[in-house]
Protein backbone atom coordinates (compact mmCIF):
# COMPACT_ATOMS: atom_id res chain seq x y z
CA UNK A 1 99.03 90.84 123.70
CA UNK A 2 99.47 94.20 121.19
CA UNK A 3 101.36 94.69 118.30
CA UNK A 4 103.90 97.01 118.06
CA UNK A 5 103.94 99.01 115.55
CA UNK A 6 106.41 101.30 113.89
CA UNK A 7 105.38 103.84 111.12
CA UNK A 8 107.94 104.23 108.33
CA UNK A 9 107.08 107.70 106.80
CA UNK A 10 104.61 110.62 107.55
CA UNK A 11 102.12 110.28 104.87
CA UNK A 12 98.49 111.38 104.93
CA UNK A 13 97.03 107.94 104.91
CA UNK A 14 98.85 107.02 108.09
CA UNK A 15 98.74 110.43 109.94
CA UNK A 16 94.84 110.90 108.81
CA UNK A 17 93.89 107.11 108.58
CA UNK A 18 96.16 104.17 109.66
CA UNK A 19 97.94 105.76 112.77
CA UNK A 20 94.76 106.98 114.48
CA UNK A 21 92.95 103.61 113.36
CA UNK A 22 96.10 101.22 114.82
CA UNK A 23 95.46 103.25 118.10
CA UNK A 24 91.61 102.97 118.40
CA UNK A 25 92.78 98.91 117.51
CA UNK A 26 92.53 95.96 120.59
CA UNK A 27 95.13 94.45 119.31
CA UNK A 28 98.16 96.88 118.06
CA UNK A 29 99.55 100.09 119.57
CA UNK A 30 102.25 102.62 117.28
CA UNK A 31 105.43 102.23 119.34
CA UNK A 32 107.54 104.75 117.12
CA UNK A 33 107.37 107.03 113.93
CA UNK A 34 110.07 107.59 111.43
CA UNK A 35 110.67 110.49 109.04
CA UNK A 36 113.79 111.77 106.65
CA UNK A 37 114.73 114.56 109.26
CA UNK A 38 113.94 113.98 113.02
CA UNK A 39 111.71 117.85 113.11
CA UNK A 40 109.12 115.97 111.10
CA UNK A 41 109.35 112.81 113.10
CA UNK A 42 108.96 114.48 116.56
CA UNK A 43 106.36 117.04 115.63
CA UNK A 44 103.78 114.21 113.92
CA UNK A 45 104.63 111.88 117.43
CA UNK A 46 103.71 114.60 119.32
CA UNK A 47 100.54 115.43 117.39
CA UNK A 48 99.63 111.71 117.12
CA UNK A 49 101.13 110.94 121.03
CA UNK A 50 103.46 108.26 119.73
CA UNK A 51 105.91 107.47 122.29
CA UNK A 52 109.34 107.73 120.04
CA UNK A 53 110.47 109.82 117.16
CA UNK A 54 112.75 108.55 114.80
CA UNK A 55 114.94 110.63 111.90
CA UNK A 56 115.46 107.87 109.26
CA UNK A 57 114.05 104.86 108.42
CA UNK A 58 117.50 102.75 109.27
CA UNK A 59 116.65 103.56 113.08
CA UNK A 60 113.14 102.79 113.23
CA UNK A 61 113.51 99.35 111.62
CA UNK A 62 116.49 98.80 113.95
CA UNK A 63 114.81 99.04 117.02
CA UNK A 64 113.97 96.06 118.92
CA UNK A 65 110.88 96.95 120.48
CA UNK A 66 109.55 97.41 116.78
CA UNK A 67 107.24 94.04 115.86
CA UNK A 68 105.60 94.89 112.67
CA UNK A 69 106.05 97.93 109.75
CA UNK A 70 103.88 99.92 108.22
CA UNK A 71 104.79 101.10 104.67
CA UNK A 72 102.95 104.47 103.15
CA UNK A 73 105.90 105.79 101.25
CA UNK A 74 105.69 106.60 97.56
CA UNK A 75 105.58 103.44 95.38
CA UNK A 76 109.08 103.30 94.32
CA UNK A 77 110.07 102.83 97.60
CA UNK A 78 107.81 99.65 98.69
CA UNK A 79 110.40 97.27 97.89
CA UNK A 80 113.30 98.64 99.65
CA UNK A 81 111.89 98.86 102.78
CA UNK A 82 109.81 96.21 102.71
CA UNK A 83 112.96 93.76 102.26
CA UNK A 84 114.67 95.79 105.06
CA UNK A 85 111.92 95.80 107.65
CA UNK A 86 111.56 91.73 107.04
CA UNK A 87 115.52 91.46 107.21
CA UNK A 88 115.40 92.90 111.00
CA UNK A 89 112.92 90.84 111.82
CA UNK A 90 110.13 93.02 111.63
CA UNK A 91 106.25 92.19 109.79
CA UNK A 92 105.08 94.13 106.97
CA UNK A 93 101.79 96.10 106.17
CA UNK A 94 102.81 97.61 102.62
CA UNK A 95 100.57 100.31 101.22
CA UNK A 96 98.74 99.63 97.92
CA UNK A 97 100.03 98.86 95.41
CA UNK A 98 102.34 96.26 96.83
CA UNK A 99 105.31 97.49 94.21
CA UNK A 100 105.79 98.83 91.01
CA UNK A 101 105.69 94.95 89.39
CA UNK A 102 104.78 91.54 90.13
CA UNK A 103 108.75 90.77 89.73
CA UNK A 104 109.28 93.27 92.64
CA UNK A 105 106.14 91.99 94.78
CA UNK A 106 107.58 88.53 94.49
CA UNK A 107 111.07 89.43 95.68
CA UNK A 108 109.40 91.41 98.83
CA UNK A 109 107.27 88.15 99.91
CA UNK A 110 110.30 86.14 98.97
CA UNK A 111 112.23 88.02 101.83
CA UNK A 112 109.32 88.15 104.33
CA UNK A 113 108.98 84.22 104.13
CA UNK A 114 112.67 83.90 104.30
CA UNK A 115 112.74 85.69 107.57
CA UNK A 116 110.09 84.43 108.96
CA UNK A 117 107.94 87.35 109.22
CA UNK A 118 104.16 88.27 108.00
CA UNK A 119 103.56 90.21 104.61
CA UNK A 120 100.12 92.26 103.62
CA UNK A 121 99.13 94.45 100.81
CA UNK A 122 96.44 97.11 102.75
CA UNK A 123 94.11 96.56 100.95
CA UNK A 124 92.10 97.94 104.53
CA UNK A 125 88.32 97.63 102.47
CA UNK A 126 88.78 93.62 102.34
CA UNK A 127 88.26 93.50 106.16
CA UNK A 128 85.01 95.33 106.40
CA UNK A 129 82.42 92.34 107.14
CA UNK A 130 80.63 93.61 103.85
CA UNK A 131 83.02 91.57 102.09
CA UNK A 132 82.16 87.91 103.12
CA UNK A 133 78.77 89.19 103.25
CA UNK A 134 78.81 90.17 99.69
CA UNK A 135 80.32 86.38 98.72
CA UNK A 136 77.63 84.58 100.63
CA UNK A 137 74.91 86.50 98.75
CA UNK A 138 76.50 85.29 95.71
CA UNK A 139 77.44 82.00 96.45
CA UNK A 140 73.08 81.55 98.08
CA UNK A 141 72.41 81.77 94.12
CA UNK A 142 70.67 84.81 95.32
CA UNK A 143 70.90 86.92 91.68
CA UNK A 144 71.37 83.88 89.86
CA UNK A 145 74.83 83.22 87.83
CA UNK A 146 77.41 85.99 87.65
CA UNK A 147 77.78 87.90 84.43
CA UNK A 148 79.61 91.07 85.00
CA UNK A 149 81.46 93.29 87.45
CA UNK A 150 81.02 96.85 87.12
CA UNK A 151 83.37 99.38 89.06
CA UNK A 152 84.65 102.99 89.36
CA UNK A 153 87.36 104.79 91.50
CA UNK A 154 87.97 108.11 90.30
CA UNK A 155 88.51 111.84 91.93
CA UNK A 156 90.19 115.18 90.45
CA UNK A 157 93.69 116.08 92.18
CA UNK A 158 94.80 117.74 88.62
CA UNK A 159 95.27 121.13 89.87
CA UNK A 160 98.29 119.75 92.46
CA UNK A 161 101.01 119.78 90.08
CA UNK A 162 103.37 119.00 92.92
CA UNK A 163 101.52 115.39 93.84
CA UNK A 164 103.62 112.45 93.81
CA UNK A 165 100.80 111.00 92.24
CA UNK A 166 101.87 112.70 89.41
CA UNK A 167 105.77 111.16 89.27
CA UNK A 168 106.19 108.23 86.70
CA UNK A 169 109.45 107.13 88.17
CA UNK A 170 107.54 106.72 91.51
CA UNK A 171 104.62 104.43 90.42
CA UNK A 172 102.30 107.63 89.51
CA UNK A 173 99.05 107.15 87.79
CA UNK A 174 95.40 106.47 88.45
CA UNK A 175 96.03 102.60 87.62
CA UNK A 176 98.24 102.25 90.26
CA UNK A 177 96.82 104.75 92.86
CA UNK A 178 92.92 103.56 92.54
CA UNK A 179 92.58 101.25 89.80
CA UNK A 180 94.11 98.73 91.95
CA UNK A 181 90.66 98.80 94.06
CA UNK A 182 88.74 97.50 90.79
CA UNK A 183 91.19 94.96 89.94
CA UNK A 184 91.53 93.13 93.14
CA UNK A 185 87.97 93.47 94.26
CA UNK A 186 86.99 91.91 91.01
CA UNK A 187 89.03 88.95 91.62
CA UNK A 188 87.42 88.04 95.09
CA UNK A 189 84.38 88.15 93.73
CA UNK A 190 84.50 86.48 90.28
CA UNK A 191 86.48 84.19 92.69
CA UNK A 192 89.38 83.48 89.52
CA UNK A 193 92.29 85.16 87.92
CA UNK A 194 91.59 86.97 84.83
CA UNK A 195 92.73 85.70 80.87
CA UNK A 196 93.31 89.06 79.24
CA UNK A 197 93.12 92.83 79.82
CA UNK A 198 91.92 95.78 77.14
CA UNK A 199 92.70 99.33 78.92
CA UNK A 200 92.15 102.50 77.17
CA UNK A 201 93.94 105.59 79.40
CA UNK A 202 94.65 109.38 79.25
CA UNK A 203 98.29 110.12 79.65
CA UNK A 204 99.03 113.97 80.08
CA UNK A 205 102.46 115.76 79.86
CA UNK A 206 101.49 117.69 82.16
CA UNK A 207 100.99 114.68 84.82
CA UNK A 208 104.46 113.58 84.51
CA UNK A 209 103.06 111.41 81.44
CA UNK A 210 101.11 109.50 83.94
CA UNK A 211 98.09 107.71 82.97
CA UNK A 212 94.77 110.35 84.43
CA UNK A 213 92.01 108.32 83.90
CA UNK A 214 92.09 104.93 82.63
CA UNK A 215 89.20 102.66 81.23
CA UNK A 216 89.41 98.66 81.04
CA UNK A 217 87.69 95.55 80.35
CA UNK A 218 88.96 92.34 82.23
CA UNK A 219 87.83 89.23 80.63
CA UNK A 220 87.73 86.10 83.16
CA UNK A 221 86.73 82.38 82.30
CA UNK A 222 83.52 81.72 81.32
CA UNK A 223 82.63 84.69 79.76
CA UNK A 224 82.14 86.39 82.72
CA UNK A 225 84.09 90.50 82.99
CA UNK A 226 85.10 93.21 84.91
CA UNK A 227 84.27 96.74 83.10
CA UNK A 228 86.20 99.65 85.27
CA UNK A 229 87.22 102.90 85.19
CA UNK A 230 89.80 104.84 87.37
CA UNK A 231 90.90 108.09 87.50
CA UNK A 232 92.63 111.75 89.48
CA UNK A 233 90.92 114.21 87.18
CA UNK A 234 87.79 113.26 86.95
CA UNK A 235 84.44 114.23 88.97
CA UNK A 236 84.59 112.14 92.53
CA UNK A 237 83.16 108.09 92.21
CA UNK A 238 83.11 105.27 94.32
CA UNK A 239 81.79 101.73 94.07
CA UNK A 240 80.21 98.51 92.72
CA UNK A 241 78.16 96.53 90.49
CA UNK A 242 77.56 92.97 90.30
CA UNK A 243 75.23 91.92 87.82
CA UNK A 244 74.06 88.48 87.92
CA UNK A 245 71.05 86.60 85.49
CA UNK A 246 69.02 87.15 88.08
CA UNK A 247 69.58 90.38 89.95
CA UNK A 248 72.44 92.37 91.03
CA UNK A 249 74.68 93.80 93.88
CA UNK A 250 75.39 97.69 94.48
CA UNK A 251 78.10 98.98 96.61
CA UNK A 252 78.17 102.39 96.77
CA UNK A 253 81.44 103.80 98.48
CA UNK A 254 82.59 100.31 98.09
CA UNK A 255 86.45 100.92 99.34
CA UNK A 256 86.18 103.82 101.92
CA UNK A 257 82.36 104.29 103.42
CA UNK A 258 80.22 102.13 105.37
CA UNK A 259 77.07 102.39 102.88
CA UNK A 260 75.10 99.48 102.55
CA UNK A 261 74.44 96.48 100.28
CA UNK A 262 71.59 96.96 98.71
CA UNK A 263 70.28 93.72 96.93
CA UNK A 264 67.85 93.73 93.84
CA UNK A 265 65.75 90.69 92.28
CA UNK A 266 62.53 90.28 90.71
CA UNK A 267 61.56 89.80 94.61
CA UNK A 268 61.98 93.23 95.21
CA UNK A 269 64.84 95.41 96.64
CA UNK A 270 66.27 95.57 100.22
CA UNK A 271 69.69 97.19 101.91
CA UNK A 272 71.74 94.81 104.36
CA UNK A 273 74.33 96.24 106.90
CA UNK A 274 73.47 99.85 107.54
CA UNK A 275 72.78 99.20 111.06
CA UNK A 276 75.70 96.48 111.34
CA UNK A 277 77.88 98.96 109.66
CA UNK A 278 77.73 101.46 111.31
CA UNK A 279 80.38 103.03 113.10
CA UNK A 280 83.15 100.27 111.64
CA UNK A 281 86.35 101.50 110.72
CA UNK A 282 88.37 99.23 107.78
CA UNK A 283 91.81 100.70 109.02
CA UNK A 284 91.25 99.67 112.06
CA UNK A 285 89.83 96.29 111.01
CA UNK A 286 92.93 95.78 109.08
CA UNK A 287 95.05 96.47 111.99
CA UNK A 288 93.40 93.69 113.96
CA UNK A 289 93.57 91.45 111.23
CA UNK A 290 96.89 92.00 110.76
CA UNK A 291 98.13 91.65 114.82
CA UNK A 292 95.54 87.94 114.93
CA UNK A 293 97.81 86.88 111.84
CA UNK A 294 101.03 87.92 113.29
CA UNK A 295 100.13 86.24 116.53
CA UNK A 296 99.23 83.18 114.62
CA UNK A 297 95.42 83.17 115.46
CA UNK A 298 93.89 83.14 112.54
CA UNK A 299 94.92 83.57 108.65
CA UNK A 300 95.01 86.87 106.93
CA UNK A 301 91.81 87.03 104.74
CA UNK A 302 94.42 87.25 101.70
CA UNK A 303 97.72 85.38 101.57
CA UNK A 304 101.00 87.51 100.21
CA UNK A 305 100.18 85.48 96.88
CA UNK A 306 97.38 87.20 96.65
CA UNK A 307 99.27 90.69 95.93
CA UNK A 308 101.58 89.33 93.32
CA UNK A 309 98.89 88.80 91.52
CA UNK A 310 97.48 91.42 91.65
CA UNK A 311 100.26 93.00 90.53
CA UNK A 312 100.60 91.05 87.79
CA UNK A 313 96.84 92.29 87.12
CA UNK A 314 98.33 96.03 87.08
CA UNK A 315 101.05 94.91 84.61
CA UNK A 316 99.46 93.68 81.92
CA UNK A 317 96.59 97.09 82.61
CA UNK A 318 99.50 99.12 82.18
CA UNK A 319 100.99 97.40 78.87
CA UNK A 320 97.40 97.35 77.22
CA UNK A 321 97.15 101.02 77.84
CA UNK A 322 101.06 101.98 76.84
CA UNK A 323 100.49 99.99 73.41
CA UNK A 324 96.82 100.26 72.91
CA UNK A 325 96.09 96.68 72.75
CA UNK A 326 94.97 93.53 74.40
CA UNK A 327 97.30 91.36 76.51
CA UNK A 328 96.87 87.64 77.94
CA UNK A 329 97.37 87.53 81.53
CA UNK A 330 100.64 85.05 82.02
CA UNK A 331 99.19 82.72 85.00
C-alpha cells in the first residue's frame, strides 16, 4: 500500500529534495503537482515524471486520488493550506517552520485532528537513525550528565536580494529559516521544554529588516543550555555539540549529511554510523515515516504537539531579539 502524494507548490526543496526522495520511497508515490499557472505545473511534472499537472492549489487538494499534502510554500502561507488540505480530507507534511506562531500552528493541528487526518512539521533530519542513536548514547551515561548543547546553522544567501528569505511579511529571517534546526534538536535531546530565551540578532534594511544572523542562549531546567547561532550571511556551518561531565557528542552536518557520531571520553575517541550511514537519505526517511503513520503502523517519531512548541520556542527567540531582552517561555 503507497501513499499518494500531491505537491502543493514548485519549490526547490521539493523539486531538488522531497519529490525525488518520495519517489525513491517504498511506501509513497507523487500522484500530482500543483503550481499558480498550469506552464509551471506541467513543465516540473514532466521533468520530475509526475503523472498530473495541476494550475492552482484549489484543484490539487480537490482531487480524490490525492491522500496526503506536501507544503513547501513560503511561510505565510503554511496555515492556509494546511487547514484546506485537512478540510478535503487530505494529510499534511508542512515545511519548517510549521507557521509563523504557535497561535497559528495550533489552529492547523486543530483542523487536522478535526478531520481526521495526520499532521507533521518536516523536520526530515529527526528520521535519520542517528537520532535514537544519539539518545541511547546519552541515556547509557556514556559522557556522564548533560551540561550543554552547542549548535550552528548558518550560510550566506545575502547577495540574492530577491529571496523570499528576505520578506518579513512572509516569515523571513535566519530564526525561522535555520534556527529552527537548533531549537528543536535541542529539545529532543535535553529531553524538556526550555524556561527562558536570550537572543542577540542582526536585522538589516536591506534584508527586508529580517533578522541575518541571530545568536541565543536557551536555558532549560537544571541548569542545563542550549548556546546557538543561525544565520544567511554568514560563512557556511552545520552541526552539534553535546557536552556532558564526562565527554561529549559531535555531529557534524547534523541536519543535512550523513557524517558520523563521533564519541569522546577519557576512554578515548571513536566514530559510530559511517558505514550504517551511508547511502541514507532523511527525505526519503521522512516520507516513509510519514506513509507507516498515515497507515496507522506505527507513530510518527514526533506528535503535531511537538511543532507548537516549537513554535512557541521561535516566539519567544524572536521577542528576545526584537526587544533585546530575556523572555520566560509560557509552558
Amino acid at each position: 500500500m503507497k501513499l499518494r502524494w500531491g505537491i502543493i507548490g514548485c519549490a526547490n526543496i521539493a523539486v531538488k529534495s522531497v519529490i525525488p526522495a518520495i519517489q525513491k520511497s517504498e511506501r509513497g508515490e507523487v500522484a500530482a503537482i500543483a503550481s499558480r499557472g498550469i506552464e509551471k505545473a506541467k513543465e516540473t511534472a514532466a521533468k520530475l515524471n509526475i503523472p498530473k499537472a495541476y494550475g492552482s492549489y484549489e484543484e490539487l487538494v480537490a482531487d480524490p486520488d490525492i491522500d496526503a499534502v506536501y507544503i513547501p510554500l513560503p511561510n505565510h502561507l503554511h496555515k492556509e493550506w494546511t487547514i484546506k488540505a485537512a478540510e478535503a480530507g487530505k494529510h499534511v507534511l508542512c515545511e519548517k517552520p510549521a507557521s509563523l506562531t504557535a497561535e497559528e500552528t495550533e489552529q492547523m493541528v486543530a483542523a487536522c485532528k478535526q478531520a481526521g487526518v495526520t499532521f507533521s512539521e518536516a523536520f526530515m533530519y529527526r528520521y535519520h537513525p542517528r537520532v535514537q542513536r544519539v539518545r541511547e548514547i546519552i541515556a547509557s551515561g556514556e559522557i556522564g550528565e548533560l551540561r550543554t548543547v552547542h549548535a550552528r546553522f548558518t550560510f550566506n544567501k545575502a547577495e540574492d536580494l530577491g529571496n523570499v528569505r528576505f520578506n518579513s511579511e512572509w516569515g523571513g529571517g535566519s530564526i525561522y529559516d535555520v534556527g529552527v534546526y537548533p531549537l528543536s534538536a535541542a529539545r529532543w535531546i535535553i529531553g524538556s521544554e526550555p524556561e527562558a530565551v536570550t537572543v542577540h540578532a542582526q536585522f538589516s534594511e536591506q534584508h527586508g529588516g529580517v533578522d541575518m544572523m541571530a545568536s541565543g542562549l536557551v536555558e532549560f531546567r537544571g541548569g542545563v543550555a542550549l548556546t546557538f547561532d543561525c544565520g544567511m550571511w554568514s560563512f557556511y556551518r552545520e552541526g552539534i555539540e553535546i557536552l556532558g561531565s564526562n565527554g561529549r557528542i559531535v555531529l557534524d552536518g547534523a541536519f543535512k549529511e550523513n557524517t558520523p557520531i563521533v564519541v569522546t571520553t577519557d576512554n578515548g575517541c571513536r566514530e559510530e554510523g559511517a558505514a550504517e550511514f551511508e547511502g541514507l537519505d532523511s527525505y526519503t526517511l521522512q516520507a516513509d515515516g510519514f506513509a507507516k503513520a498515515v497507515f496507522g503502523e506505527e507513530p510518527l517519531p514526533f506528535p503535531s504537539q511537538d511543532a507548537i512548541a516549537n513554535m512557541r520556542l521561535v516566539d519567544v527567540c524572536l521577542q528576545s531579539a526584537r526587544t533585546r531582552s530575556r523572555v520566560l517561555v509560557q509552558q
